[in-house]
Protein backbone atom coordinates (compact mmCIF):
# COMPACT_ATOMS: atom_id res chain seq x y z
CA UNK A 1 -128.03 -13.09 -138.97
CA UNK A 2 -125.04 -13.38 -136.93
CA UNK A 3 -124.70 -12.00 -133.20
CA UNK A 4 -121.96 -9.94 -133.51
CA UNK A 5 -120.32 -9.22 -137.03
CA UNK A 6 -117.08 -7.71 -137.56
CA UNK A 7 -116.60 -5.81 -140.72
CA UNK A 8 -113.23 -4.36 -142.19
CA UNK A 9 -112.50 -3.43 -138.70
CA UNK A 10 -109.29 -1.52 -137.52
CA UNK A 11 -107.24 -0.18 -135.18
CA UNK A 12 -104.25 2.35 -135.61
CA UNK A 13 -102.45 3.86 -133.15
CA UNK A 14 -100.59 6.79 -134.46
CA UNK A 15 -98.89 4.95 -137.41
CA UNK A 16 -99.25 1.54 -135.77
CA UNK A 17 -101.71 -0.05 -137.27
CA UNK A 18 -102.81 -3.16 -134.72
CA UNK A 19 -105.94 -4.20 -136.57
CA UNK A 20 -106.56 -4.33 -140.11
CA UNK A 21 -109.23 -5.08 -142.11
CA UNK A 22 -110.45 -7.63 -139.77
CA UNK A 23 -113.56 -9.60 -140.93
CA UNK A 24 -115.51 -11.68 -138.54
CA UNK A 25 -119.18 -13.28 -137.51
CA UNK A 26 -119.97 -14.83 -134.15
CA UNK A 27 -123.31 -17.25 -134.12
CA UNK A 28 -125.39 -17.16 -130.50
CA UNK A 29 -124.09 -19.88 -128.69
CA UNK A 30 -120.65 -20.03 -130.44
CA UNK A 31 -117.50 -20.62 -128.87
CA UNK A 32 -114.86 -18.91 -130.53
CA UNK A 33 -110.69 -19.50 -129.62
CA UNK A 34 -108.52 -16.01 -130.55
CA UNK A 35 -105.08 -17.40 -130.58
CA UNK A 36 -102.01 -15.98 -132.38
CA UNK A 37 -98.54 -14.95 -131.08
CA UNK A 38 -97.50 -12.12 -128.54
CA UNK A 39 -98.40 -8.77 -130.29
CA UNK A 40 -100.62 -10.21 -132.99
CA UNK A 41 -103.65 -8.12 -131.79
CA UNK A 42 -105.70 -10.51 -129.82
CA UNK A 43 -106.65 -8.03 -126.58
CA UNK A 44 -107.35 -5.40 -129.00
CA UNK A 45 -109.70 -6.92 -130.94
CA UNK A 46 -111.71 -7.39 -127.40
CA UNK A 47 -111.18 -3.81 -126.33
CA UNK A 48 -112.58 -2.85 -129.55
CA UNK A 49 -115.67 -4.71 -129.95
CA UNK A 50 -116.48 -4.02 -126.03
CA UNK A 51 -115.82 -0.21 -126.47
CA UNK A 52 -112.56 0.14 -124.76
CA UNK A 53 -111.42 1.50 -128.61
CA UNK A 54 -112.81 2.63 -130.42
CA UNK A 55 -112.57 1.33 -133.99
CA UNK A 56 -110.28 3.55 -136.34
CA UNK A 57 -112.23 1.53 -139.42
CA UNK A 58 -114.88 -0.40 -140.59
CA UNK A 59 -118.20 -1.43 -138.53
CA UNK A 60 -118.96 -3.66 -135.87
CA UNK A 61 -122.84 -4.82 -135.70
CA UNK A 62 -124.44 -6.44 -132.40
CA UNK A 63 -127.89 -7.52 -133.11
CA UNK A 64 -127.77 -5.98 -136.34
CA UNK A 65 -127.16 -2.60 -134.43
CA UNK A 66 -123.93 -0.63 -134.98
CA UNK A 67 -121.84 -0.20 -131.75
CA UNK A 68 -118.43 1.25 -132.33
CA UNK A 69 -117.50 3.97 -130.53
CA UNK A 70 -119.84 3.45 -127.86
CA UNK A 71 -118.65 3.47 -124.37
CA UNK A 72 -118.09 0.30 -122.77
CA UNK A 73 -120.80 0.66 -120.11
CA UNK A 74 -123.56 0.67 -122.91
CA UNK A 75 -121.74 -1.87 -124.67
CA UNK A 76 -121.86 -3.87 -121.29
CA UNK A 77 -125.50 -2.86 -121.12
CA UNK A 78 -126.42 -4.75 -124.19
CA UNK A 79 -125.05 -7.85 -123.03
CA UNK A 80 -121.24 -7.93 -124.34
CA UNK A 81 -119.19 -8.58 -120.96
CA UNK A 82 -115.34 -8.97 -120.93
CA UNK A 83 -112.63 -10.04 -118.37
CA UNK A 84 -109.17 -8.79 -118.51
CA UNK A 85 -105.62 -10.32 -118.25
CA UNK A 86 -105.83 -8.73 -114.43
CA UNK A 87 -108.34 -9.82 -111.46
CA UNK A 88 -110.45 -6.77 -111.52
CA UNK A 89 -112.71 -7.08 -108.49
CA UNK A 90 -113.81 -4.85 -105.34
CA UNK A 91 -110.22 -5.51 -103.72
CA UNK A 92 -111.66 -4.39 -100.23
CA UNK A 93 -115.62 -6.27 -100.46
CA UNK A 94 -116.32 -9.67 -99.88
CA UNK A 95 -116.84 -12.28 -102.22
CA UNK A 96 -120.59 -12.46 -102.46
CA UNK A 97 -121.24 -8.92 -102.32
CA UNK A 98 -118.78 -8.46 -105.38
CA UNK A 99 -120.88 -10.95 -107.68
CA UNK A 100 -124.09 -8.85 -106.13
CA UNK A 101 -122.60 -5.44 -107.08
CA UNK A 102 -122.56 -6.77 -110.88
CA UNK A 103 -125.82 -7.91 -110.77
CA UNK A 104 -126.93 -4.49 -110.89
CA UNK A 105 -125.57 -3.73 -114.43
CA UNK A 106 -129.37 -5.51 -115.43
CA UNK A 107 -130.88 -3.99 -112.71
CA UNK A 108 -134.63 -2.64 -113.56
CA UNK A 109 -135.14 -0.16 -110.78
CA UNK A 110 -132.83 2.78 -110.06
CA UNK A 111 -131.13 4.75 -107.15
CA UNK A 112 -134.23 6.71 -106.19
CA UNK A 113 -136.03 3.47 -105.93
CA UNK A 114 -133.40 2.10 -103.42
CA UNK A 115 -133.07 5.98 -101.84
CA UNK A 116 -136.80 5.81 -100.71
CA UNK A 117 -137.31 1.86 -100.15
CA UNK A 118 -139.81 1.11 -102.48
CA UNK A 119 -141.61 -2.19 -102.66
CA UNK A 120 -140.03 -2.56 -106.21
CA UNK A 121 -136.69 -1.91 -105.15
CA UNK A 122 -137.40 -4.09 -102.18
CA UNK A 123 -138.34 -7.08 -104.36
CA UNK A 124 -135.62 -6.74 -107.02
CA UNK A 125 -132.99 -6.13 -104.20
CA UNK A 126 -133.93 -9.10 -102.53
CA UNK A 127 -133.84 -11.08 -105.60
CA UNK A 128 -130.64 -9.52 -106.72
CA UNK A 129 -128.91 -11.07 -103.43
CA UNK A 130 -130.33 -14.69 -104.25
CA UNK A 131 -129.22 -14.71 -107.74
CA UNK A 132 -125.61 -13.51 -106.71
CA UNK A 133 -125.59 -16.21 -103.71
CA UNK A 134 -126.22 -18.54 -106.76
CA UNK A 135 -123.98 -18.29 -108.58
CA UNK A 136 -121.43 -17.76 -105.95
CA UNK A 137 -122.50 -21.92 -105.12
CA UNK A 138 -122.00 -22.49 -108.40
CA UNK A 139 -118.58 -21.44 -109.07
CA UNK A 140 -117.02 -22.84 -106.02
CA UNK A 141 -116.86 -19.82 -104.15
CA UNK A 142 -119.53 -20.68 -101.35
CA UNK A 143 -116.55 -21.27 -98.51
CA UNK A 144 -115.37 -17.82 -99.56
CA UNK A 145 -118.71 -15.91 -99.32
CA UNK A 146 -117.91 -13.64 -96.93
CA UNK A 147 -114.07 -13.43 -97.69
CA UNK A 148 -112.32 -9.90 -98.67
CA UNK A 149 -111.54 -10.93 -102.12
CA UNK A 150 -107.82 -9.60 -101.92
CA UNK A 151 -107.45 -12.18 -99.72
CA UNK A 152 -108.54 -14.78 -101.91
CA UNK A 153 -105.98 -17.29 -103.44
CA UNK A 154 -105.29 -16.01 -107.22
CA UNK A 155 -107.15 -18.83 -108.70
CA UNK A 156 -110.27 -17.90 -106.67
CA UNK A 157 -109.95 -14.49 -107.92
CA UNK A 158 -110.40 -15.74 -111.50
CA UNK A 159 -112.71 -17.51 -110.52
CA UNK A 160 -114.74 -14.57 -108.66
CA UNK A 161 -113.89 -12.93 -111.94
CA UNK A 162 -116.34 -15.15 -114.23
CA UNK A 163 -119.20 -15.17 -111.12
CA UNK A 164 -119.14 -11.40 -111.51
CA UNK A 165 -119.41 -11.33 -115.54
CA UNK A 166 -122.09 -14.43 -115.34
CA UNK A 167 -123.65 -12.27 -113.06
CA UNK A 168 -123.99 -9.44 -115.74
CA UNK A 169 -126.40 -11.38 -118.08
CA UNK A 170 -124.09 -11.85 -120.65
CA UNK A 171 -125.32 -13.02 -124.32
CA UNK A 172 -121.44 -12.75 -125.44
CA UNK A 173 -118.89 -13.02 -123.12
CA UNK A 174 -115.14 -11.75 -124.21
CA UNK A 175 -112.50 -13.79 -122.05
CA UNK A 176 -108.91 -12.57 -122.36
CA UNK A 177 -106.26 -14.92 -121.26
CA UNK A 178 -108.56 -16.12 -117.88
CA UNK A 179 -105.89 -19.04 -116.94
CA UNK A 180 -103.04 -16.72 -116.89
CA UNK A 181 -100.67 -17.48 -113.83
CA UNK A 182 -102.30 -20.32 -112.84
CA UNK A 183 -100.84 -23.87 -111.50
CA UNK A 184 -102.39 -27.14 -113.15
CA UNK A 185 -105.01 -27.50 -110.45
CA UNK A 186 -106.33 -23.69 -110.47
CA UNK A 187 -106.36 -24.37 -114.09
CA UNK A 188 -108.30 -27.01 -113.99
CA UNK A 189 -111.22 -25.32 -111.29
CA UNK A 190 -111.46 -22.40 -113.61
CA UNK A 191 -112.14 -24.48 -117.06
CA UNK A 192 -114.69 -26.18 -115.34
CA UNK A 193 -116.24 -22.46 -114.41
CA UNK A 194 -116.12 -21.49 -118.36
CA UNK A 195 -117.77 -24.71 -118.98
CA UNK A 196 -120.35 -23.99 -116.29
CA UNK A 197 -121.15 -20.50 -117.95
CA UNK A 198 -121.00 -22.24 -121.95
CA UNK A 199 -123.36 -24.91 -121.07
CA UNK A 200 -125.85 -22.00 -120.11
CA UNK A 201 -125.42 -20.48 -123.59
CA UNK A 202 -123.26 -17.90 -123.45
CA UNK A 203 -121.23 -17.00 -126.51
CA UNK A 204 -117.69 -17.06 -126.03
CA UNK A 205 -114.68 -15.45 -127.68
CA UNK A 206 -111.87 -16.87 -125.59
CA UNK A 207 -108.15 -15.20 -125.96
CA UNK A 208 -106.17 -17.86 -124.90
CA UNK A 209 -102.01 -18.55 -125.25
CA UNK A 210 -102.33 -22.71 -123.92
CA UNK A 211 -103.32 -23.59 -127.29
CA UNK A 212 -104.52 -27.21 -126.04
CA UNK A 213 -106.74 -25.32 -123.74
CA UNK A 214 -108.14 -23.58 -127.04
CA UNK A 215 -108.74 -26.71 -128.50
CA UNK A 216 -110.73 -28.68 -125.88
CA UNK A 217 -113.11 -25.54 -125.59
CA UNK A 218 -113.52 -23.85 -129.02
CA UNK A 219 -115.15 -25.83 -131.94
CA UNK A 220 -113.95 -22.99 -133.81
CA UNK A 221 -110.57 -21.10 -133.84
CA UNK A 222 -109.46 -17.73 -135.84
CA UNK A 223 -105.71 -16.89 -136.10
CA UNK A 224 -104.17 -13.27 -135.76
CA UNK A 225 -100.62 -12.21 -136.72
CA UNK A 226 -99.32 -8.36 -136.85
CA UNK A 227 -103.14 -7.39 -136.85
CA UNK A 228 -104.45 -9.48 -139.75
CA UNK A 229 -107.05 -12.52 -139.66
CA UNK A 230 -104.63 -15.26 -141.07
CA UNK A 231 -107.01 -18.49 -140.36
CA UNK A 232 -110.39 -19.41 -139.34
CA UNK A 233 -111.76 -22.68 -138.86
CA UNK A 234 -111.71 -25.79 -136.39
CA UNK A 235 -108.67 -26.33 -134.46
CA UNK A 236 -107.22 -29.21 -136.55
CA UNK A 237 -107.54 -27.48 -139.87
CA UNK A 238 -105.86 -24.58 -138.43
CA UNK A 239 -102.90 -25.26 -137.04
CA UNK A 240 -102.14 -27.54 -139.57
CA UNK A 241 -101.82 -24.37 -141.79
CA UNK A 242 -98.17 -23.49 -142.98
CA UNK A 243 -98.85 -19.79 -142.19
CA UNK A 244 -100.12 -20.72 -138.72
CA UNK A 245 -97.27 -22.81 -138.35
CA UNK A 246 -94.54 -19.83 -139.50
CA UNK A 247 -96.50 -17.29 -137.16
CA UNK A 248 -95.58 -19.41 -134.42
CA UNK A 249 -92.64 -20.55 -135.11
CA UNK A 250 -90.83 -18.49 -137.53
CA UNK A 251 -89.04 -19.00 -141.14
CA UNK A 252 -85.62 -19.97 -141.67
């Protein structure tokens, strides 16, 4: 059974229909490239399946459980985490208690536990800060620890960015366009960050314009244009594809 299963999915707005009959399965451990041209639908399809939209068609299934029109939190809380196009962080908190703050999305004890001290909420707090330290090391960001992030370079916020979603527990993780306005070297720190959190088996659906990008990460690639699922397959089958090609580039 797939992870996460798309089926005859949709999206109108008004009479603007930006998905349409979009069919789709995601394997555990996948790594999945969403590419197509400017408008073709890409951050929709993310907002839908992570609850942002809900779907105006069709079904999504996670775990063989139906999720659309949840709310994003509970989406979040079964283990779907996305990024957006923008570095969404805790503009005035420093870098390690950011990734600690997201931690908490799998926390088991609640705010009564932490309002009287308990020895549980002791424990798991205590843990909580060593797991976000972690993976604050791991991403590069140990230098940074205790810097405001809105005073980190834009590359470290990115990269702040994944430590916070890796930080959720993710079992899919829905990246949309997370080397946007980035030089060559930021670039190249942050694809070594979504490698980190791949080789830890996370499934991936990357949105991603830098197409060669796409290719050196996803195995796997589907193709939107005007909300429709045009191609699906490995990178070199697919853009080989005259209607790839024409979505791209245009007819004469």
């Amino acid at each position: 059974m797939p992870l996460l299963e798309l089926n005859h999915v949709k999206k109108a707005f008004g009479s603007l229909l930006a998905l349409e009959d979009i069919e789709l399965s995601v394997n555990k451990g996948e790594v999945l490239g969403i590419v197509g041209p400017n408008g073709s639908g890409k951050t929709t399809l993310l907002n839908v399946i992570s609850g942002y939209y809900h779907p105006s068609g069709g079904e999504i299934l996670y775990k063989g459980r139906k999720i659309g029109g949840l709310r994003p939190d509970q989406i979040a809380r079964m283990g779907i985490i996305r990024t957006f196009q923008q570095n969404i962080v805790y503009w005035d908190t420093v870098t390690l208690e950011n990734v600690y703050r997201t931690c908490y999305l799998m926390a088991k004890t609640n705010y009564w536990q932490s309002f009287f001290n308990t020895p549980d909420w002791v424990k798991e707090n205590k843990e909580l800060w060593a797991k976000a330290s972690e993976i604050v090391q791991l991403f590069g960001l140990g230098d940074f620890s205790f810097s405001l992030a809105q005073g980190l370079p834009h590359g470290k916020q990115r990269s702040l960015g994944l430590a916070m979603a890796l930080a959720a527990d993710p079992d899919v993780l829905l990246l949309d366009e997370p080397l946007a306005g980035m030089d060559a070297s930021e670039m190249e720190v942050v694809l070594g960050n979504i490698r980190k959190i791949i080789e830890r088996g996370v499934t991936v659906m990357l949105v991603e314009h830098n197409i060669k990008t796409v290719l050196s990460l996803c195995p796997r690639i589907i193709v939107l244009n005007f909300g429709h699922k045009i191609a699906d397959g490995s990178g070199q089958e697919v853009l080989k594809r005259q209607d790839v090609i024409e979505a791209y580039l245009g007819v004469e």
